[in-house]
N, C-alpha and C. Protein backbone atom coordinates (compact mmCIF):
# COMPACT_ATOMS: atom_id res chain seq x y z
N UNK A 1 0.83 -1.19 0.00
CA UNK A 1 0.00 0.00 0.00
C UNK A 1 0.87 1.25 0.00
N UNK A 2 1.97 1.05 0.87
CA UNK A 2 2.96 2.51 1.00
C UNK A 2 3.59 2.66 -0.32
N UNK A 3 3.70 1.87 -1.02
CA UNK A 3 4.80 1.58 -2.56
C UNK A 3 3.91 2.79 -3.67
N UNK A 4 2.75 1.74 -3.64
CA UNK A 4 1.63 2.52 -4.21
C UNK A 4 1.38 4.05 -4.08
N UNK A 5 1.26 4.73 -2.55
CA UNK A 5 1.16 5.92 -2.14
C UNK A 5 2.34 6.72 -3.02
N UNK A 6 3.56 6.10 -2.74
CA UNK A 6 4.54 6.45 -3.11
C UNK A 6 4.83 7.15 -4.67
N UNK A 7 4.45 5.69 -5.34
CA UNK A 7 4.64 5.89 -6.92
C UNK A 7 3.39 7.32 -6.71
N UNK A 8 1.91 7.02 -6.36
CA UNK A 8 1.13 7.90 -6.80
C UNK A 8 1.45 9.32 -6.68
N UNK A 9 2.00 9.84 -5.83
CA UNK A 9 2.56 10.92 -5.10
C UNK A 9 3.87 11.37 -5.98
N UNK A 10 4.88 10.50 -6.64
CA UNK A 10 5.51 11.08 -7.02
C UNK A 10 5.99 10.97 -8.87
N UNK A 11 4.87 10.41 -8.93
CA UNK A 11 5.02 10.50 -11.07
C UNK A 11 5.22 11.76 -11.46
N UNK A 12 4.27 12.68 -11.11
CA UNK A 12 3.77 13.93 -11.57
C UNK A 12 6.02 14.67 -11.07
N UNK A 13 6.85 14.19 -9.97
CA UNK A 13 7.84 14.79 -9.99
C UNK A 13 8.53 14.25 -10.97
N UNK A 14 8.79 12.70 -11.10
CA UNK A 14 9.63 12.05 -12.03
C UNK A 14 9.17 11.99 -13.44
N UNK A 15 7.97 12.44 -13.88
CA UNK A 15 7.71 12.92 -15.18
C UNK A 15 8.78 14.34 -15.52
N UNK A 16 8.28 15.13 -14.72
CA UNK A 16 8.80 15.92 -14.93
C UNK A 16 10.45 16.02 -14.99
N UNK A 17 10.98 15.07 -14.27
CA UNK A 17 12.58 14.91 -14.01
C UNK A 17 12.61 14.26 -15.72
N UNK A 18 12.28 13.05 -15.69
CA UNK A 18 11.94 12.66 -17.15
C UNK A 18 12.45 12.91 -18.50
N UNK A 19 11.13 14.25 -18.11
CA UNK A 19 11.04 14.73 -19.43
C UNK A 19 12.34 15.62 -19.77
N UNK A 20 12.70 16.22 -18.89
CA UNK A 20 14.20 17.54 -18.89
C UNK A 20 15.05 16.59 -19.39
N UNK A 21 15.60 15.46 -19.21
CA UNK A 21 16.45 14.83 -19.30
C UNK A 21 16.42 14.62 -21.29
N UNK A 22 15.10 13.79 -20.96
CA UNK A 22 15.03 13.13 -22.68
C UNK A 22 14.90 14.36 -23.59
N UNK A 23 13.67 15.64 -23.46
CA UNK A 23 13.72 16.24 -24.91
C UNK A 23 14.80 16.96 -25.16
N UNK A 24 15.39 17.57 -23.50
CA UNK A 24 16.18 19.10 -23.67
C UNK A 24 17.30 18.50 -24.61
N UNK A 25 18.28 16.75 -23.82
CA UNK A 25 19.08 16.74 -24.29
C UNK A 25 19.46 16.12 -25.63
N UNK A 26 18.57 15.51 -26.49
CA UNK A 26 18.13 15.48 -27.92
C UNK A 26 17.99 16.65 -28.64
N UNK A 27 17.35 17.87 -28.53
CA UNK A 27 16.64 18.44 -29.30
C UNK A 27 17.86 19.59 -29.57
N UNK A 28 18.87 20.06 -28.49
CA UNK A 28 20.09 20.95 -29.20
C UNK A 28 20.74 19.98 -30.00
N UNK A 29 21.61 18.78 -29.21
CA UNK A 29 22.44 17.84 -29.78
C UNK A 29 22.74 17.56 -31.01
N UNK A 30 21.26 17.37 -31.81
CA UNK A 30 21.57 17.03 -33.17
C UNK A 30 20.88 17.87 -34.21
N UNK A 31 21.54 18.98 -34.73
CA UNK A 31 20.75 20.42 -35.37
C UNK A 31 19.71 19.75 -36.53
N UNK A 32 20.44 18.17 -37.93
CA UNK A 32 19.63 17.48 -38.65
C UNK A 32 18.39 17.47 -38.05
N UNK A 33 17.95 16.97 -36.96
CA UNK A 33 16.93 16.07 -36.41
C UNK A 33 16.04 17.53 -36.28
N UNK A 34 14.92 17.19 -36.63
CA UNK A 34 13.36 18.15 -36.19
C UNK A 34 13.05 18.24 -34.86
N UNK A 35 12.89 19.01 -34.15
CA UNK A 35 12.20 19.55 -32.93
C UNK A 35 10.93 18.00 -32.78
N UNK A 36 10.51 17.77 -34.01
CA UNK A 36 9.38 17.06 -33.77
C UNK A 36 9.84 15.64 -33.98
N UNK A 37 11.28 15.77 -34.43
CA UNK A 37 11.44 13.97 -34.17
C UNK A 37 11.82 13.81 -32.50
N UNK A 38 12.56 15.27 -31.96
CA UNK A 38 13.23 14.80 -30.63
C UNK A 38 12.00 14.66 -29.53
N UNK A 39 11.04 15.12 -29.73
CA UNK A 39 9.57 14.90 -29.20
C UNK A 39 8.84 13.70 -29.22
N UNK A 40 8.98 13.14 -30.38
CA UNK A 40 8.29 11.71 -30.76
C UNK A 40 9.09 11.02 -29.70
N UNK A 41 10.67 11.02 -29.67
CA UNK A 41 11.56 10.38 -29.40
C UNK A 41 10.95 10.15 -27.82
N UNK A 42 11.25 11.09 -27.37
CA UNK A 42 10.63 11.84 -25.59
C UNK A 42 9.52 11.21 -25.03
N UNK A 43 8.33 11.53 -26.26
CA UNK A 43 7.15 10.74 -25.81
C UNK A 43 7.34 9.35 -25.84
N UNK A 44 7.70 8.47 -26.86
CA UNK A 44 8.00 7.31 -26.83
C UNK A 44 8.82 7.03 -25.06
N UNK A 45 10.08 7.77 -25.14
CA UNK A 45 10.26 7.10 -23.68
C UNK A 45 9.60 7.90 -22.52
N UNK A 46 8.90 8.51 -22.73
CA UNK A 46 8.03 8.64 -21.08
C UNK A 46 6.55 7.81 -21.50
N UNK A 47 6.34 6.89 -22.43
CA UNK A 47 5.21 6.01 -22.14
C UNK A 47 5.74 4.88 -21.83
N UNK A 48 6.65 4.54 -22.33
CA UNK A 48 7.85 2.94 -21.72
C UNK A 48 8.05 3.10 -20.18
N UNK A 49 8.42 4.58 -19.72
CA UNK A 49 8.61 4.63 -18.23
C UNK A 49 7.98 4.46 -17.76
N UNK A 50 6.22 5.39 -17.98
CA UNK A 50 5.16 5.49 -17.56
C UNK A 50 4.24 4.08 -17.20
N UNK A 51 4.63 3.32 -18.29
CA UNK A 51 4.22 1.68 -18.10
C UNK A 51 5.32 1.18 -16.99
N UNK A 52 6.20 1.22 -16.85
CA UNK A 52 7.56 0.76 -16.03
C UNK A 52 6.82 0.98 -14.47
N UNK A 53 6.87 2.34 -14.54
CA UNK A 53 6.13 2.79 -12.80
C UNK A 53 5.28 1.97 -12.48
N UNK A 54 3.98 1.59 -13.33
CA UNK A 54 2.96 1.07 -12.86
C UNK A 54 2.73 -0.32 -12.77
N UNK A 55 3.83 -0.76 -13.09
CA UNK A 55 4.15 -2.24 -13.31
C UNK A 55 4.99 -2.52 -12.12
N UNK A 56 4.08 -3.83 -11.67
CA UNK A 56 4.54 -4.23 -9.86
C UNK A 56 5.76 -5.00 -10.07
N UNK A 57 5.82 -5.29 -11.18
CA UNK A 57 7.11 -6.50 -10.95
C UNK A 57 8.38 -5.59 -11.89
N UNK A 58 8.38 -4.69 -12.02
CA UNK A 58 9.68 -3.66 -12.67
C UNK A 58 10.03 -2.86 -11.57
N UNK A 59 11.43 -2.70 -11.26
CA UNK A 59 11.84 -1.44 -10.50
C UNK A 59 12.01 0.00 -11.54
N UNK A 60 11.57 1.02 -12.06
CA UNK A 60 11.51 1.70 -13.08
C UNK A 60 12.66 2.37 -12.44
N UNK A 61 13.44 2.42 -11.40
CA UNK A 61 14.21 3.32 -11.27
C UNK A 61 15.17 2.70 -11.52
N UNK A 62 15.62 0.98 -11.89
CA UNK A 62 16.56 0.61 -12.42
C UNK A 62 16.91 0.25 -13.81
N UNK A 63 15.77 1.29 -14.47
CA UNK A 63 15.62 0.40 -15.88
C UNK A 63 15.76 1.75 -16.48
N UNK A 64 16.84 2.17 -17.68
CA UNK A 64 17.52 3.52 -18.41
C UNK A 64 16.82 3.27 -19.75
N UNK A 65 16.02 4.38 -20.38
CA UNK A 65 15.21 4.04 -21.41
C UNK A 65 16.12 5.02 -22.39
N UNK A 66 16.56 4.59 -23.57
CA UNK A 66 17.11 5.82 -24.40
C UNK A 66 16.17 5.55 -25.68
N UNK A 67 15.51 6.65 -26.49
CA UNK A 67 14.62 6.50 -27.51
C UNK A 67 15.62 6.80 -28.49
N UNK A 68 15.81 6.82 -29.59
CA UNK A 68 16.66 7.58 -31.06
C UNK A 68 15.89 7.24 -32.18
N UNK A 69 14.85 7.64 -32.90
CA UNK A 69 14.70 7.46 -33.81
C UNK A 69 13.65 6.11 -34.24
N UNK A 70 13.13 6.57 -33.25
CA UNK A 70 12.09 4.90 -32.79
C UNK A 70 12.57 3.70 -31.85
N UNK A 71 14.04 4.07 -32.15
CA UNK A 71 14.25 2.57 -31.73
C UNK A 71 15.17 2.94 -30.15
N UNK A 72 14.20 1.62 -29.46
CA UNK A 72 14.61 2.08 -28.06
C UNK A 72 15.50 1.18 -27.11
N UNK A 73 16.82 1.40 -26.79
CA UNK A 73 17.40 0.87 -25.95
C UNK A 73 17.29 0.91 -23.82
N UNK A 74 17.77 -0.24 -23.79
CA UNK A 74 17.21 -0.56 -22.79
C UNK A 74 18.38 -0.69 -21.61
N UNK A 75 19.07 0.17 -20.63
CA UNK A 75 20.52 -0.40 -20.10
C UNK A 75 19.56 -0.55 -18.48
N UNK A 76 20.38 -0.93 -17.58
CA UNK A 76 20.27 -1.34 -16.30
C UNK A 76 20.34 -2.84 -16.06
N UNK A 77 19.91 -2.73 -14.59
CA UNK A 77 19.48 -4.18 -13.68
C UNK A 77 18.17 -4.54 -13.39
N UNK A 78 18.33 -5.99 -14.21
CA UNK A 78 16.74 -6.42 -13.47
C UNK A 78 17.10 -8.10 -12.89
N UNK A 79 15.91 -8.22 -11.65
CA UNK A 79 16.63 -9.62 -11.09
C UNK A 79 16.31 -10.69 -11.66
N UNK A 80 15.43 -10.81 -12.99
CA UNK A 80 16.22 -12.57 -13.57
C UNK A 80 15.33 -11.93 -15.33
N UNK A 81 16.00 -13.14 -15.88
CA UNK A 81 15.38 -12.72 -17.05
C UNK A 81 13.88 -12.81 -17.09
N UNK A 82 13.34 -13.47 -16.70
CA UNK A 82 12.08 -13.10 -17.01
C UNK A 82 11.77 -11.53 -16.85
N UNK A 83 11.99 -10.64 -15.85
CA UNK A 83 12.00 -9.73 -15.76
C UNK A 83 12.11 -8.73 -17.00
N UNK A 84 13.64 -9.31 -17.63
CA UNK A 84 14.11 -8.52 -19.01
C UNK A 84 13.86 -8.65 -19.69
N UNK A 85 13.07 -9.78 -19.84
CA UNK A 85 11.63 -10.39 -21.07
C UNK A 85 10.53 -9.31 -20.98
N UNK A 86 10.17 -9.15 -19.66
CA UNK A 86 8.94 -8.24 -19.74
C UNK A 86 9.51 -7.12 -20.12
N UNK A 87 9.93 -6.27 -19.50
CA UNK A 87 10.54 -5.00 -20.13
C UNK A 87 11.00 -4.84 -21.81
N UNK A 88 11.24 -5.92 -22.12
CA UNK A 88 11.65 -5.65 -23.29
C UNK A 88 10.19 -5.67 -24.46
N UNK A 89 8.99 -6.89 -23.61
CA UNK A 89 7.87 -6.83 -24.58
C UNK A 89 7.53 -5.47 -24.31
N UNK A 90 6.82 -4.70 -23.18
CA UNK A 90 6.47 -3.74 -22.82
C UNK A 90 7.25 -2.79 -23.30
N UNK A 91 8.14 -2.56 -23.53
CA UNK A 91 9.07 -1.33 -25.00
C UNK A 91 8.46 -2.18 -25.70
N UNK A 92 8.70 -3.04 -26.60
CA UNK A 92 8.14 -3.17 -27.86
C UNK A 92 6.70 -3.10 -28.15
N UNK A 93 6.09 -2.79 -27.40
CA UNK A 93 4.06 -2.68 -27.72
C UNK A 93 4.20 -1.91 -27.32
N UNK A 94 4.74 -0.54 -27.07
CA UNK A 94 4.36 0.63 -27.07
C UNK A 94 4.83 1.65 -28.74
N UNK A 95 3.17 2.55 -28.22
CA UNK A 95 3.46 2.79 -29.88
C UNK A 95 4.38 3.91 -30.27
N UNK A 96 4.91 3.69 -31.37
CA UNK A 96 5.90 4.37 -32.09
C UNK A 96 7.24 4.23 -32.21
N UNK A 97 7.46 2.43 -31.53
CA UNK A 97 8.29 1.80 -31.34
C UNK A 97 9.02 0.90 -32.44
N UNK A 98 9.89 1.36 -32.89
CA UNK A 98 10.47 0.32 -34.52
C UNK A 98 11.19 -0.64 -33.96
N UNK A 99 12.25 -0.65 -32.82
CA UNK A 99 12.51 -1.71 -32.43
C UNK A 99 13.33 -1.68 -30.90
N UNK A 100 13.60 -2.56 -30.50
CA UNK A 100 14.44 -2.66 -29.11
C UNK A 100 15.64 -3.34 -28.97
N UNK A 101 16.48 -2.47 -28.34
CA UNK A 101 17.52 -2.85 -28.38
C UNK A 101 17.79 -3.48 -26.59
N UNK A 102 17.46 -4.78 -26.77
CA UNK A 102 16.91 -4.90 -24.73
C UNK A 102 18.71 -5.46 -24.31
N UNK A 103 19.45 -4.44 -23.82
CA UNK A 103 20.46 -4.57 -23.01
C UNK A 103 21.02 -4.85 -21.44
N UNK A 104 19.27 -4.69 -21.00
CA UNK A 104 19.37 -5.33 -19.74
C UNK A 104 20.10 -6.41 -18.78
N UNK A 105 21.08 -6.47 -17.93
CA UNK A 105 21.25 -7.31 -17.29
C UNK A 105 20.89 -8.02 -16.16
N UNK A 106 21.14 -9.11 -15.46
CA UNK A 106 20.51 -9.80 -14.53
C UNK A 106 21.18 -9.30 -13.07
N UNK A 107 20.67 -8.74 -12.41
CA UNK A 107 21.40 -8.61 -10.96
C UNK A 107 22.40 -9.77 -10.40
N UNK A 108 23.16 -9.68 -9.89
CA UNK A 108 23.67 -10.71 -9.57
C UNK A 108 23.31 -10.59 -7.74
N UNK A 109 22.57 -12.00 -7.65
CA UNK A 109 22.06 -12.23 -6.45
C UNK A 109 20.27 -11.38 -6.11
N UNK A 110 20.06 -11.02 -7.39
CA UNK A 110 18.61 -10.81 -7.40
C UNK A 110 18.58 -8.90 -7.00
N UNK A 111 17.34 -8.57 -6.75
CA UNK A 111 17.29 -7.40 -6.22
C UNK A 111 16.31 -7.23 -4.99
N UNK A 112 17.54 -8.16 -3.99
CA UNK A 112 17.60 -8.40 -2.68
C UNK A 112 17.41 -6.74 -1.76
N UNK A 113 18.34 -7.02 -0.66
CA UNK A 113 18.34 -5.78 0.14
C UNK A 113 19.35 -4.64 -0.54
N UNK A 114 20.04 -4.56 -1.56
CA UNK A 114 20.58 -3.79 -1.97
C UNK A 114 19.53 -2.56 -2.40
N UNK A 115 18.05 -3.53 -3.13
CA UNK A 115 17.34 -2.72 -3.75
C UNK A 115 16.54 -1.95 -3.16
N UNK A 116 16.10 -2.77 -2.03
CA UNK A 116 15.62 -2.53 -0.82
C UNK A 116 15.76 -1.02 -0.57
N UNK A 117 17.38 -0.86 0.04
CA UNK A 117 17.63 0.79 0.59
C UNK A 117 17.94 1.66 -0.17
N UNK A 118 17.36 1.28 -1.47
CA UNK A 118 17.48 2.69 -2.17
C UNK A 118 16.22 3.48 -2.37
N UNK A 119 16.47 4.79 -1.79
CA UNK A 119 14.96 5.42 -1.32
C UNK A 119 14.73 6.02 -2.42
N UNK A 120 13.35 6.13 -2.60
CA UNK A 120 12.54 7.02 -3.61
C UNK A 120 13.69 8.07 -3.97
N UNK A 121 13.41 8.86 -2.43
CA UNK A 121 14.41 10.62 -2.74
C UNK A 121 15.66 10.16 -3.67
N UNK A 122 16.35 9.40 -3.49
CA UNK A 122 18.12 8.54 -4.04
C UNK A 122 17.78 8.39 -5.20
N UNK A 123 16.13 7.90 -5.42
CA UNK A 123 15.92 7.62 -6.85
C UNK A 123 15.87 8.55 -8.21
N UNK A 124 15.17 9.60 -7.31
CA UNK A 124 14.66 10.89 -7.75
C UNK A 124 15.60 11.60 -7.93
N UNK A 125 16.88 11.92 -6.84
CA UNK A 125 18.25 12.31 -6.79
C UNK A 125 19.57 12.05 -8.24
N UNK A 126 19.36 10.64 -8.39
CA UNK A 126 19.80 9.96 -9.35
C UNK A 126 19.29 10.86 -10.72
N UNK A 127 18.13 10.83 -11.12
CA UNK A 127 17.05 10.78 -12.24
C UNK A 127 17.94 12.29 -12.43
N UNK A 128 18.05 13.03 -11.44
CA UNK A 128 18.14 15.06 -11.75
C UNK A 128 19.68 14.48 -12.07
N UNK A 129 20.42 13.88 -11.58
CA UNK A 129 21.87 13.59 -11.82
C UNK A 129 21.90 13.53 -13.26
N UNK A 130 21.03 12.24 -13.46
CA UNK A 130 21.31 11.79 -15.15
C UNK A 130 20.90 13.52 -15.96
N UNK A 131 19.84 14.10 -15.80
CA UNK A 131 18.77 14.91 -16.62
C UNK A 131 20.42 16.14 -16.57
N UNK A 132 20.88 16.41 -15.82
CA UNK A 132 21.32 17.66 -15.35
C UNK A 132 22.56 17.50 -16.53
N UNK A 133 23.22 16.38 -16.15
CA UNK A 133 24.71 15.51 -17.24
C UNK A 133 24.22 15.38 -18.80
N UNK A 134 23.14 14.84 -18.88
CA UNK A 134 22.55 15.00 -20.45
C UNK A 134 22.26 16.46 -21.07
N UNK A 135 21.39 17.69 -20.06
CA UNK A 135 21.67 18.60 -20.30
C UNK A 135 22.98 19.31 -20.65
N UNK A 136 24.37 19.33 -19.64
CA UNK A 136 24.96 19.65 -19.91
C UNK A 136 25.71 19.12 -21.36
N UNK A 137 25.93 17.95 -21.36
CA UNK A 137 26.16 17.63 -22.80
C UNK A 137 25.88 18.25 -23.64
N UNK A 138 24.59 18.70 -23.73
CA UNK A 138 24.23 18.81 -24.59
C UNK A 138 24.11 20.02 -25.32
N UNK A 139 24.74 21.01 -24.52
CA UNK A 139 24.89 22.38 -24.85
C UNK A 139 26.68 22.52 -24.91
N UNK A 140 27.24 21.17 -24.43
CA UNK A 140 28.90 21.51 -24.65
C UNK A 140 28.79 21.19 -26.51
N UNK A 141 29.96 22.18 -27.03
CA UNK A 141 30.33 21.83 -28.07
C UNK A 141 31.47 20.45 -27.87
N UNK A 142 31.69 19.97 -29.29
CA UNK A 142 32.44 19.11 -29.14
C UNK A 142 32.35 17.64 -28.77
N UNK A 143 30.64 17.89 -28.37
CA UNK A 143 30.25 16.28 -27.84
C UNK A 143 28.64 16.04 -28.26
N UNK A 144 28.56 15.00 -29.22
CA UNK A 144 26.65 14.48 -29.64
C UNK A 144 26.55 14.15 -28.41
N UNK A 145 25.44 14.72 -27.46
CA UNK A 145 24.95 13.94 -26.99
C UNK A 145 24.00 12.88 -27.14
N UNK A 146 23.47 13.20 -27.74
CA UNK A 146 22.70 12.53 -28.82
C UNK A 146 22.69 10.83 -28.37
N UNK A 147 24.56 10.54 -28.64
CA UNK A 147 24.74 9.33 -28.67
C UNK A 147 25.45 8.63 -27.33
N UNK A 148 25.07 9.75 -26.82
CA UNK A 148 25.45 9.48 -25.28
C UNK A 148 24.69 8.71 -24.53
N UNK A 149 24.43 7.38 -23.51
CA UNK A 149 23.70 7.33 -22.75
C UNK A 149 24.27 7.37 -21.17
N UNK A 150 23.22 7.91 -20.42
CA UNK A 150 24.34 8.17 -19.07
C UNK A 150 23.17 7.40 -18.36
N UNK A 151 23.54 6.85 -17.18
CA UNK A 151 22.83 6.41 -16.07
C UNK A 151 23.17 6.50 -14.71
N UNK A 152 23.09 7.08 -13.85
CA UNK A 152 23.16 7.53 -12.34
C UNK A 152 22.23 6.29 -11.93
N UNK A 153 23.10 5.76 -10.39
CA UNK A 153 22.59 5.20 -9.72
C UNK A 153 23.72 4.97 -8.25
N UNK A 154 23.04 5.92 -7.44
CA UNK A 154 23.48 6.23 -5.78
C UNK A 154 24.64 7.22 -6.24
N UNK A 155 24.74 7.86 -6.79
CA UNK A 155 26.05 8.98 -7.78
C UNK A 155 26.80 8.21 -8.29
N UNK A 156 26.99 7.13 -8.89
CA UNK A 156 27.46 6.43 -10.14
C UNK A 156 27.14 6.71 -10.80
N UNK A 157 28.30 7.21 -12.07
CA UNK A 157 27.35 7.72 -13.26
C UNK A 157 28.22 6.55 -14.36
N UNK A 158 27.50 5.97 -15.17
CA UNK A 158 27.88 5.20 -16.04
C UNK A 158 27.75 5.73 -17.39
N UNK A 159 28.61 6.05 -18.24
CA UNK A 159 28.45 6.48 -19.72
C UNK A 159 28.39 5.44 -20.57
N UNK A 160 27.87 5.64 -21.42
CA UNK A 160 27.85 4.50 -22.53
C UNK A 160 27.06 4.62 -24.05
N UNK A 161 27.64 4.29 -25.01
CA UNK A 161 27.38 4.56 -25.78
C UNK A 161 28.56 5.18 -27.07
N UNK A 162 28.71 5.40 -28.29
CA UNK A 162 30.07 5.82 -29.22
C UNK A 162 30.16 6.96 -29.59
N UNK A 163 31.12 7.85 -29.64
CA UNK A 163 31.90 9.35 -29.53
C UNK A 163 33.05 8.93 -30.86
N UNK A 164 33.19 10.40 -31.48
CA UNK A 164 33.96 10.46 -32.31
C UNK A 164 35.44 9.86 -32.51
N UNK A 165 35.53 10.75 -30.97
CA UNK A 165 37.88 10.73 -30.67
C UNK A 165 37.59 10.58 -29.15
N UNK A 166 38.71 10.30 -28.78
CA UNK A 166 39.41 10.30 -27.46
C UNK A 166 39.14 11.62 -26.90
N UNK A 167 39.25 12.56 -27.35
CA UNK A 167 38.85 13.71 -27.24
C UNK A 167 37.60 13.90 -26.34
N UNK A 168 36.70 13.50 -27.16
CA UNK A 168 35.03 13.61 -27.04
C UNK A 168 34.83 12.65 -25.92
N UNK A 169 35.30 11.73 -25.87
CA UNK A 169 35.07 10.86 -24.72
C UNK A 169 35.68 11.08 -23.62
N UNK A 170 36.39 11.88 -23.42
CA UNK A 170 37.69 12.06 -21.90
C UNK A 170 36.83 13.39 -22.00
N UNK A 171 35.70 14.75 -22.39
CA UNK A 171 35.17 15.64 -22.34
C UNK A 171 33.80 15.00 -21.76
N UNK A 172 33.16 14.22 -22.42
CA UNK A 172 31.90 13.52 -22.07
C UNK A 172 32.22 13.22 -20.17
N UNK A 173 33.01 12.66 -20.03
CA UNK A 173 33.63 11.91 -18.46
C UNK A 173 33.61 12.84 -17.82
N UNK A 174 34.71 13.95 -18.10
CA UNK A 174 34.91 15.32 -17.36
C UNK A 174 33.55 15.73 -17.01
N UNK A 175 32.45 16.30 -18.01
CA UNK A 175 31.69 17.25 -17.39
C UNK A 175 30.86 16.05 -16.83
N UNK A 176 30.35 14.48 -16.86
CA UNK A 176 29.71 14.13 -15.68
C UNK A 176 30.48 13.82 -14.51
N UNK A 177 31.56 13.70 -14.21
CA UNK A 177 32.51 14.14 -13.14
C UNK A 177 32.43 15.75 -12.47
N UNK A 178 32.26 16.41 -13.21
CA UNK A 178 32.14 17.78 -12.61
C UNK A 178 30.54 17.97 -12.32
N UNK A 179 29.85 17.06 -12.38
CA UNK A 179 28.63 17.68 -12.48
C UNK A 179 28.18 17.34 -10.54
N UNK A 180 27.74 18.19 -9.67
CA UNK A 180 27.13 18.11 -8.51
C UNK A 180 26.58 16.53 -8.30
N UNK A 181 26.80 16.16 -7.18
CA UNK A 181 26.09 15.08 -6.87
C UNK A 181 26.76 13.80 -7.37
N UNK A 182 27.70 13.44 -8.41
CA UNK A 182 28.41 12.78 -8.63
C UNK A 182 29.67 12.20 -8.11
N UNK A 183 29.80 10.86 -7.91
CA UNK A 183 30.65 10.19 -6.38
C UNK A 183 31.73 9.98 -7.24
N UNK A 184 30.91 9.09 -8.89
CA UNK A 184 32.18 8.19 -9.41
C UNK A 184 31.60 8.29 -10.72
N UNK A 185 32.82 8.23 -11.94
CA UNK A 185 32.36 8.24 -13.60
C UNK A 185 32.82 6.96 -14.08
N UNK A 186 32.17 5.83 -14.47
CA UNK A 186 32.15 4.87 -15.06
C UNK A 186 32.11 5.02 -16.28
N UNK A 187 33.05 5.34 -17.23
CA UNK A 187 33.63 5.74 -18.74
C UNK A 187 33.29 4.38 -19.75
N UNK A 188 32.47 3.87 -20.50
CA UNK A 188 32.24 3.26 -21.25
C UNK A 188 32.01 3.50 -22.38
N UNK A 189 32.44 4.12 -22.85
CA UNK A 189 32.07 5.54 -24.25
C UNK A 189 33.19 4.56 -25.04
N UNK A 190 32.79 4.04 -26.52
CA UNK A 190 33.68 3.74 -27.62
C UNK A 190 33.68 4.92 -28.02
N UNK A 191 35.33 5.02 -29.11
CA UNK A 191 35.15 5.67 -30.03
C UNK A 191 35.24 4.71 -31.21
N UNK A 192 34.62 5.62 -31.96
CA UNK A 192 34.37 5.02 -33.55
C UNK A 192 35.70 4.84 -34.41
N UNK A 193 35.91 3.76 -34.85
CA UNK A 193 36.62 3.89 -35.66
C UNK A 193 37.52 2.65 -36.13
């Protein structure tokens, strides 16, 4: 019943955390792309989330939705595959979805008491971490964010995703390292080439 109170009480904040994250940092990033593709993009992942919240057997705060162009990737922890089965049908039946890229992994040892003490606020905390790092990206020159995906979890920030040069990727690290609230930068950024 308290879980419930919980989610109900706080969508209307984590929409909003959400949304800052997905349109702002799409819609400078890539000048090609239409205002109205980085929107489609946005909406697509705040109805994947939006299903995520309300779904008893998903932790939505461990599951990183990135949209591009229809097609939606999927990073985090979930505790067994069945889990990453569902998440991955649930992205794919939502509409405007071309395909999924389900990258999910399995917790190791389930999502025991680890998952347990991570509080809403930590969750919510996290979410402005990621939104704040994608923003900034996304107004630095020198870096798509675009093709960035970042994920915060307890101020871990994990990057991931492919960058031009060495360059772009040791800049990507820096500013989520400099960014408030951040403990540790987990650098997973290829470059192309």
């Amino acid at each position: 019943m308290h879980r419930l109170l919980v989610r109900t009480i706080a969508m209307p904040a984590l929409l909003a955390i959400l949304s800052l994250g997905c349109s702002q940092a799409h819609s400078k990033a890539d000048v090609e792309r239409t205002a109205g593709d980085s929107l489609h993009d946005a909406s697509i992942t705040m109805r994947i989330k939006t299903t995520y919240l309300f779904n008893g057997h998903l932790n939505p705060f461990r599951i990183n939705v990135d949209t591009r162009d229809g097609v939606v990737t999927l990073h985090g922890t979930v505790p067994s595959d069945v889990h990453r089965d569902l998440a991955g049908e649930i992205a794919k039946n939502a509409d405007g979805v071309k395909e999924v890229d389900n990258q999910l992994s399995i917790a190791q040892g389930g999502d025991g008491p680890d998952e347990a003490d991570k509080s809403f606020s930590q969750s919510v905390h996290d979410a402005s971490t990621s939104a704040s790092i994608k923003l900034s990206l996304a107004f630095e020159r020198g870096v798509k964010a675009s093709h960035i995906i970042v994920h915060t979890d307890r101020g871990t920030v994990t990057l991931a995703g492919e960058v031009d040069s060495q360059a772009e990727r040791q800049l990507a690290a820096r500013i989520a390292h400099d960014t408030e609230g951040v403990k540790h930068v987990v650098n997973q950024l290829q470059v192309r080439g």
